[in-house]
C-alpha atoms as a PDB file:
ATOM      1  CA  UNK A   1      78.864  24.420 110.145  1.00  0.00           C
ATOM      2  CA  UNK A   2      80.038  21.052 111.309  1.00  0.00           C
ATOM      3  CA  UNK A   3      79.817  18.984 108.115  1.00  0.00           C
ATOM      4  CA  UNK A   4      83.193  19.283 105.288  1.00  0.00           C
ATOM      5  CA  UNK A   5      80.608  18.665 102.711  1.00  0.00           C
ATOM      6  CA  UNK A   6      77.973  21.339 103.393  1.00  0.00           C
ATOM      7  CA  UNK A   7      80.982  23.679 103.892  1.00  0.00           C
ATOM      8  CA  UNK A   8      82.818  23.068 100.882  1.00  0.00           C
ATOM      9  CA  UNK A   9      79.491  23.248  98.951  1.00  0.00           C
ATOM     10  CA  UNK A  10      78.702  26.531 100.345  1.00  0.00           C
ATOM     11  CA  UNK A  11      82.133  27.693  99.401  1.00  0.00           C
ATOM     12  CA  UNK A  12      81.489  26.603  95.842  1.00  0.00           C
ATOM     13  CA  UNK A  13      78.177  28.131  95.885  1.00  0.00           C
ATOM     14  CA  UNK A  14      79.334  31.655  96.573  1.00  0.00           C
ATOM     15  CA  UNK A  15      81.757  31.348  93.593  1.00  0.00           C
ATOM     16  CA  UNK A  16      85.072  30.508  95.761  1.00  0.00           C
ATOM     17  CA  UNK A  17      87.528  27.318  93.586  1.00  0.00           C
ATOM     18  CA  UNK A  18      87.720  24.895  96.621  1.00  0.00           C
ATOM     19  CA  UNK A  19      89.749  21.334  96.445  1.00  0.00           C
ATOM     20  CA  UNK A  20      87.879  18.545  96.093  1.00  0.00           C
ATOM     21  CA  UNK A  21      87.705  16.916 100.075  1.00  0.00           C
ATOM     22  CA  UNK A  22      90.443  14.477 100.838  1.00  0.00           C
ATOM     23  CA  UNK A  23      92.413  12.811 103.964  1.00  0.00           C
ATOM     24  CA  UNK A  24      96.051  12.367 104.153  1.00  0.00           C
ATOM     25  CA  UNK A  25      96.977   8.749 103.990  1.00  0.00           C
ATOM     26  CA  UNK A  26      98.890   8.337 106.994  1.00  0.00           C
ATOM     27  CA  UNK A  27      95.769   9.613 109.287  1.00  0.00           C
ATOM     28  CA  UNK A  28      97.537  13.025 109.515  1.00  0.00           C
ATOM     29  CA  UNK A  29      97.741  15.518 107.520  1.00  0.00           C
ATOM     30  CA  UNK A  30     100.765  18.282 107.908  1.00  0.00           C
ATOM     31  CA  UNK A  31      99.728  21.081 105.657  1.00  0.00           C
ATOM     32  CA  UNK A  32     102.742  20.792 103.526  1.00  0.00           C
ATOM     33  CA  UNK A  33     102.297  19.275  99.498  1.00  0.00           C
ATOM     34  CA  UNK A  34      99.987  17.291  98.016  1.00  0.00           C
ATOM     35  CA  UNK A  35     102.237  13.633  97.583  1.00  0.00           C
ATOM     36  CA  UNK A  36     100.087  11.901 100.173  1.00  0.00           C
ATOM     37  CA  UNK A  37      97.019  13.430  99.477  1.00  0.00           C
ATOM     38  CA  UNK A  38      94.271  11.061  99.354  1.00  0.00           C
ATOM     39  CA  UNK A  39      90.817  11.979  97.612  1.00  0.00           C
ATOM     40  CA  UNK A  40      87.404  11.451  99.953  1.00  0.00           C
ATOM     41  CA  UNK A  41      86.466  11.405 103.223  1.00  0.00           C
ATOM     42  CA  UNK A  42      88.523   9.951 106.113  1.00  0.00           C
ATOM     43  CA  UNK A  43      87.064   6.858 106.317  1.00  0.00           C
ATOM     44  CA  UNK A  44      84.159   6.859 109.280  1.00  0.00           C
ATOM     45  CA  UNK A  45      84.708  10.244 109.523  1.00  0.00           C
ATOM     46  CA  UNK A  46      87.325  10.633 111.965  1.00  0.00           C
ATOM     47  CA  UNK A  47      87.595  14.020 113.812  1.00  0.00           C
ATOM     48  CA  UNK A  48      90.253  16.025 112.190  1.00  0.00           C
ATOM     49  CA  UNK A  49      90.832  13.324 109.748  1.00  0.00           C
ATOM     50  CA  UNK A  50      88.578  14.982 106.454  1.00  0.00           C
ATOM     51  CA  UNK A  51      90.260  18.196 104.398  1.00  0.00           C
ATOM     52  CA  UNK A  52      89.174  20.828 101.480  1.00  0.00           C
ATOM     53  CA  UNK A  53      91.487  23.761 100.609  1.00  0.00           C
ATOM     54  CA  UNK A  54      91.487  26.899  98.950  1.00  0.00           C
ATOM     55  CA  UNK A  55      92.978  30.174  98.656  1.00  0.00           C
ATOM     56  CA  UNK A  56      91.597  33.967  98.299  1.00  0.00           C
ATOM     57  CA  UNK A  57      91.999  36.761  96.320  1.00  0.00           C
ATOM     58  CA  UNK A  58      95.424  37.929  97.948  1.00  0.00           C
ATOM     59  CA  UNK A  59      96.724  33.966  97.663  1.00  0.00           C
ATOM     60  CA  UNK A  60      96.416  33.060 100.850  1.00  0.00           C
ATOM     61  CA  UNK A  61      95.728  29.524 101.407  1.00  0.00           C
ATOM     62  CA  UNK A  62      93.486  28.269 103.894  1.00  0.00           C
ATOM     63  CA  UNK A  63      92.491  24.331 105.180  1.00  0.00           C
ATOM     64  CA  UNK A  64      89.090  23.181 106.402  1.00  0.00           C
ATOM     65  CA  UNK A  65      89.339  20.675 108.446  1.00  0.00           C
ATOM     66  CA  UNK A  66      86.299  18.416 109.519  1.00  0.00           C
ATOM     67  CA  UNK A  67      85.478  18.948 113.689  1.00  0.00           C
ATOM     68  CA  UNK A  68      82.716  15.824 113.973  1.00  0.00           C
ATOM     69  CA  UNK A  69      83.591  15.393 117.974  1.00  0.00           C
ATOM     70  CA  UNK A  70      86.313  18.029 119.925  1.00  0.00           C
ATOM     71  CA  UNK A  71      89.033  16.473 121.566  1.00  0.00           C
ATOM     72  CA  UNK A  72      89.427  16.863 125.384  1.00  0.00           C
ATOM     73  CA  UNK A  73      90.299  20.523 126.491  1.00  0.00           C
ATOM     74  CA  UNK A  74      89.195  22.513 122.647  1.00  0.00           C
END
C-alpha cells in the first residue's frame, strides 16, 4: 500500500489507535517528540515527507512513513 491515507484507514479499520497523519515542520522528521509535529499531509506530497504512528500491544512504537516515488538506489 502506497497511499498514508488508505494505510492509516486500514489500521483504524482493524481496531489498531493510529495518530492522526502529520509532517514535521522542518521537511524532516527525526522520530524523536512531538514539538514540531505538524498535523496533515506534507504539502504536495513529498516522498518521505507524510507520517502516522502507533504502537502495539507490547508498546512498541512504530512510524509509517509515505513512499510516493523511491529515491535513487532503495
Amino acid at each position: 500500500m502506497d497511499d498514508i491515507e488508505e494505510a492509516r484507514a486500514d489500521l483504524v479499520g482493524r481496531g489498531v489507535e493510529v495518530s492522526e497523519i502529520f509532517h514535521d515542520e522542518g521537511g524532516v522528521f527525526h522520530h524523536a517528540g512531538t514539538e514540531k509535529r505538524v498535523p496533515g499531509l506534507y504539502p504536495g506530497r513529498r516522498s518521505y515527507g507524510s507520517f502516522a504512528s502507533f504502537s502495539d500491544p507490547d508498546g512498541n512504537g512504530f512510524v509509517l512513513q509515505e513512499v510516493t516515488e523511491r529515491l535513487p538506489g532503495r
